[in-house]
Protein backbone atom coordinates (compact mmCIF):
# COMPACT_ATOMS: atom_id res chain seq x y z
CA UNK A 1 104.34 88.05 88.69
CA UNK A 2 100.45 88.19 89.51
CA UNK A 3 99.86 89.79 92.82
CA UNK A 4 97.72 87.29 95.52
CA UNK A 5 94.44 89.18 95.94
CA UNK A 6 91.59 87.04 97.89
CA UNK A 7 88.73 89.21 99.26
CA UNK A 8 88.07 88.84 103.34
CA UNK A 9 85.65 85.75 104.35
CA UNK A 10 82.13 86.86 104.90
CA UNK A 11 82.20 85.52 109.16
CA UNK A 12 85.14 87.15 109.41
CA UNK A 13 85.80 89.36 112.82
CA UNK A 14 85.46 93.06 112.23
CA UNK A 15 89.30 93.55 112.05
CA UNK A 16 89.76 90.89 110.14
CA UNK A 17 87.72 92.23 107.48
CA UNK A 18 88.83 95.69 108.03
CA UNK A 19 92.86 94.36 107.45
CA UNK A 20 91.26 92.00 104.87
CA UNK A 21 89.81 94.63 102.69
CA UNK A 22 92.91 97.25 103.19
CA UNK A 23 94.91 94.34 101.85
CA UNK A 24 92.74 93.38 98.89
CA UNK A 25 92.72 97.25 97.87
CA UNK A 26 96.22 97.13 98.30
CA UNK A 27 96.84 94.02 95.85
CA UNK A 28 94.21 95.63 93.31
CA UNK A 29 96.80 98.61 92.88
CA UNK A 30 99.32 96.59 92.26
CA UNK A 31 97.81 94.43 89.82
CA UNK A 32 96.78 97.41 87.87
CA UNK A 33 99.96 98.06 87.53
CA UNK A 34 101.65 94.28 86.99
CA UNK A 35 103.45 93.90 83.04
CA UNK A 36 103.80 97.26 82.52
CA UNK A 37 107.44 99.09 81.95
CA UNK A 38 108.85 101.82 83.85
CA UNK A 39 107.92 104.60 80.69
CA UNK A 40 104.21 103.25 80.73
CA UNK A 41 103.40 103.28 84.20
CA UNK A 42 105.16 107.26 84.22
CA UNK A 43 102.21 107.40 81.37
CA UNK A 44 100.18 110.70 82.40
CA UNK A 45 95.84 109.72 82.20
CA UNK A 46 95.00 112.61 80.25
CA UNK A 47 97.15 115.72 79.74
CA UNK A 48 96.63 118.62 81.41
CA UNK A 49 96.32 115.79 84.23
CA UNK A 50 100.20 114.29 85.75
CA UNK A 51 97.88 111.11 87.45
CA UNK A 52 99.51 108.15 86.55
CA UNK A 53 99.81 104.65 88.19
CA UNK A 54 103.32 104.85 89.30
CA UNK A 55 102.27 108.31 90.91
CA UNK A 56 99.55 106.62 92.52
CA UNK A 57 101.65 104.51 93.92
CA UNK A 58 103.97 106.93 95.35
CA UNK A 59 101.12 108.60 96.62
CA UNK A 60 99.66 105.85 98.50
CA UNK A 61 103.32 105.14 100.44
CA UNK A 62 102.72 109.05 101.30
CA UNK A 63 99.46 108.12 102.61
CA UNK A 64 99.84 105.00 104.52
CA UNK A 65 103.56 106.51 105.66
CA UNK A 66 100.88 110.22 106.66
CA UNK A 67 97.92 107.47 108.44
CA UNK A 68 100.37 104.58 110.21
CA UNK A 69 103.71 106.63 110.65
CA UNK A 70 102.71 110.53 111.25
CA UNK A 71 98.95 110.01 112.44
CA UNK A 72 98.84 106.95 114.46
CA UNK A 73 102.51 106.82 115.95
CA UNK A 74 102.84 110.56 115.94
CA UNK A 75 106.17 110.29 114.46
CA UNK A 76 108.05 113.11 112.55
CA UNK A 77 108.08 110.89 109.02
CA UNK A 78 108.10 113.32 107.16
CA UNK A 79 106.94 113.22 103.32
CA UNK A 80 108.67 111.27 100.54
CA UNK A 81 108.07 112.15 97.46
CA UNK A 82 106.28 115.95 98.00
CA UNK A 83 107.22 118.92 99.18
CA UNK A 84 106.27 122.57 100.59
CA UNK A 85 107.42 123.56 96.72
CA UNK A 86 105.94 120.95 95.23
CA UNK A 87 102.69 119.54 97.18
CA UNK A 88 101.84 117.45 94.25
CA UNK A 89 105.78 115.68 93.99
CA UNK A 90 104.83 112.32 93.74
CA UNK A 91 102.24 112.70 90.84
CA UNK A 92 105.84 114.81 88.80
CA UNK A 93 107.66 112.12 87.35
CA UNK A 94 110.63 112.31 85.72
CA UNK A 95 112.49 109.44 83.47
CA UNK A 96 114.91 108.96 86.32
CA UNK A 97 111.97 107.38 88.60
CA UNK A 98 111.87 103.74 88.56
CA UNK A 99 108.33 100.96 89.46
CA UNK A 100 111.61 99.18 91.57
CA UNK A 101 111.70 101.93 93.64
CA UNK A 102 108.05 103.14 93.81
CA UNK A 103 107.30 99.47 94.07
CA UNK A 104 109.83 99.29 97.28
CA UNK A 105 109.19 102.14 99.17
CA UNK A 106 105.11 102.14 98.60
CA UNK A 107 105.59 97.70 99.92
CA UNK A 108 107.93 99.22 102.91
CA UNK A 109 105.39 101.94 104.74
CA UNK A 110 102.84 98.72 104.14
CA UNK A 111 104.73 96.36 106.25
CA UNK A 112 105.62 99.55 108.62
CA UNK A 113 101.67 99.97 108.59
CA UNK A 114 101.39 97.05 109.27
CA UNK A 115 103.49 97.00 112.65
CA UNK A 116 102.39 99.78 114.08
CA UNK A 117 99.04 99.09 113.72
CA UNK A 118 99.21 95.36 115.27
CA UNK A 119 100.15 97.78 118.48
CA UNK A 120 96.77 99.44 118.57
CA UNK A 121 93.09 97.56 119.65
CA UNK A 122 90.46 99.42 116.69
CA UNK A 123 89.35 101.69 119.46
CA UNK A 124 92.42 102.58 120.82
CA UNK A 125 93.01 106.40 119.89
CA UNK A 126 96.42 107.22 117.90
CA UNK A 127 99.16 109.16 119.13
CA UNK A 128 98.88 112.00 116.52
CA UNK A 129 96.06 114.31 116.40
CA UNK A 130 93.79 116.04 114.27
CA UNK A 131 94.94 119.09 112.91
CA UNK A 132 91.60 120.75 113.30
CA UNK A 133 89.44 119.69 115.80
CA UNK A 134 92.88 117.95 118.38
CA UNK A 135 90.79 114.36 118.38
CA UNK A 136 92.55 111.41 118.38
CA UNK A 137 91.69 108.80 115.38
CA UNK A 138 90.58 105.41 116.12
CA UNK A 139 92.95 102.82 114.23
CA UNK A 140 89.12 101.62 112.95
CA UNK A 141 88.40 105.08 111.59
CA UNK A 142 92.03 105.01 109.62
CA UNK A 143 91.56 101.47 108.71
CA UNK A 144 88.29 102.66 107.32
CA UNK A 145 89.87 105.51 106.09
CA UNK A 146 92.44 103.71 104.01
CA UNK A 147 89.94 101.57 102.46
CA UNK A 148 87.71 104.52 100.53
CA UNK A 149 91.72 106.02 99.47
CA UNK A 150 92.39 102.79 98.23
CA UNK A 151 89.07 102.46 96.43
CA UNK A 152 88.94 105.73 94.85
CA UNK A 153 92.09 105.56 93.32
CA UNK A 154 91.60 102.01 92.36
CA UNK A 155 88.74 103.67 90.22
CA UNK A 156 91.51 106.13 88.78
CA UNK A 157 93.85 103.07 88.09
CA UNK A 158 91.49 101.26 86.21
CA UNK A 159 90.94 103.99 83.81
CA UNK A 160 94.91 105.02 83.49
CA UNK A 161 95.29 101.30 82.66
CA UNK A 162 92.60 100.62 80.26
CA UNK A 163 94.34 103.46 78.67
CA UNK A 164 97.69 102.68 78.46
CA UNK A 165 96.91 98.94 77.23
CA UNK A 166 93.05 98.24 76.69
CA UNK A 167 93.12 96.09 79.69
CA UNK A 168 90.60 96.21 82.23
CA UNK A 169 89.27 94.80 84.92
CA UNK A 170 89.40 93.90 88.75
C-alpha cells in the first residue's frame, strides 16, 4: 500500500492549505513507515535513544488526541500510550506492540481531529485553555501548530528509516 500524499494547491484558501499541509505531513509519516514489519518499525534510531517510527506514531495519536480532543474540545481524553510513571510510554516498545494497532489508533484521533475541528471557524478560540497563561488557542494556531510537530518528526523519520533500510526520501 503507498499512502496518497498530494501537497495543497498554491490559490488555495488559507484553511485549505492549512488542512492541506496537516494532511500531507500526515501521509509523509506514514509513508516513512510503509513495507516495513512490526520488529523494524519497534527498531530504536540510535541506542541510548528509544525514538523509533512506530513510537512516533504513537506519539503523534497522543498529540493530535492532546491538540483536537483535550485542547480544542476540552475533553477529559486522557493519554494513550504514556503515563504519570512513564511520560515517555509511547516511545517504550515492547514485542507485544503491533503497526495494526499504532496504525489504527494514530488514523482514529485523525478522523476525530478531523470532526472536531470542522466545528470551529480558524479564529474561533478552543474550549480548553492554556495551562500557563488561561488563553484560548485559535484552531489556526493548532493547525499551525500541528504542522511544525509533523515536520520535525518527519525530519526524525527520515533518518530512523534511512537507517533501518537505506531508503530515503520524501
Amino acid at each position: 500500500m503507498t499512502s496518497e500524499r498530494s501537497e495543497p494547491a498554491v490559490n488555495a484558501d488559507e484553511r485549505t492549505m492549512l488542512e492541506g499541509w496537516l494532511d500531507y505531513h500526515r501521509s509523509t509519516l506514514a509513508r516513512k513507515c510503509e513495507g516495513l514489519t512490526d520488529e523494524q518499525l519497534r527498531t530504536a534510531s540510535v541506542p541510548p535513544s528509544k525514538l523509533s517510527l512506530m513510537g512516533l506514531v504513537r506519539h503523534m495519536a497522543e498529540v493530535e488526541r492532546g491538540w483536537f480532543r483535550s485542547v480544542l474540545m476540552d475533553e477529559d481524553a486522557g493519554p494513550l500510550y504514556y503515563s504519570e510513571a512513564d511520560r515517555d510510554g509511547e516511545f517504550h516498545l515492547t514485542g507485544a506492540d503491533t503497526w495494526q494497532e499504532a496504525y489504527g489508533t494514530w488514523q482514529s484521533e485523525i478522523g476525530v481531529a478531523r470532526d472536531n475541528a470542522a466545528r470551529f471557524a480558524l479564529d474561533d478560540p478552543s474550549r480548553g485553555r492554556d495551562s500557563h497563561s488561561a488563553d484560548p488557542y485559535s484552531l489556526r494556531w493548532i493547525y499551525t501548530h500541528m504542522i511544525e510537530e509533523y515536520a520535525r518528526h518527519n525530519g526524525h523519520a527520515d533518518l530512523i528509516r534511512e537507517r533501518i533500510d537505506g531508503v530515503t526520501g520524501d
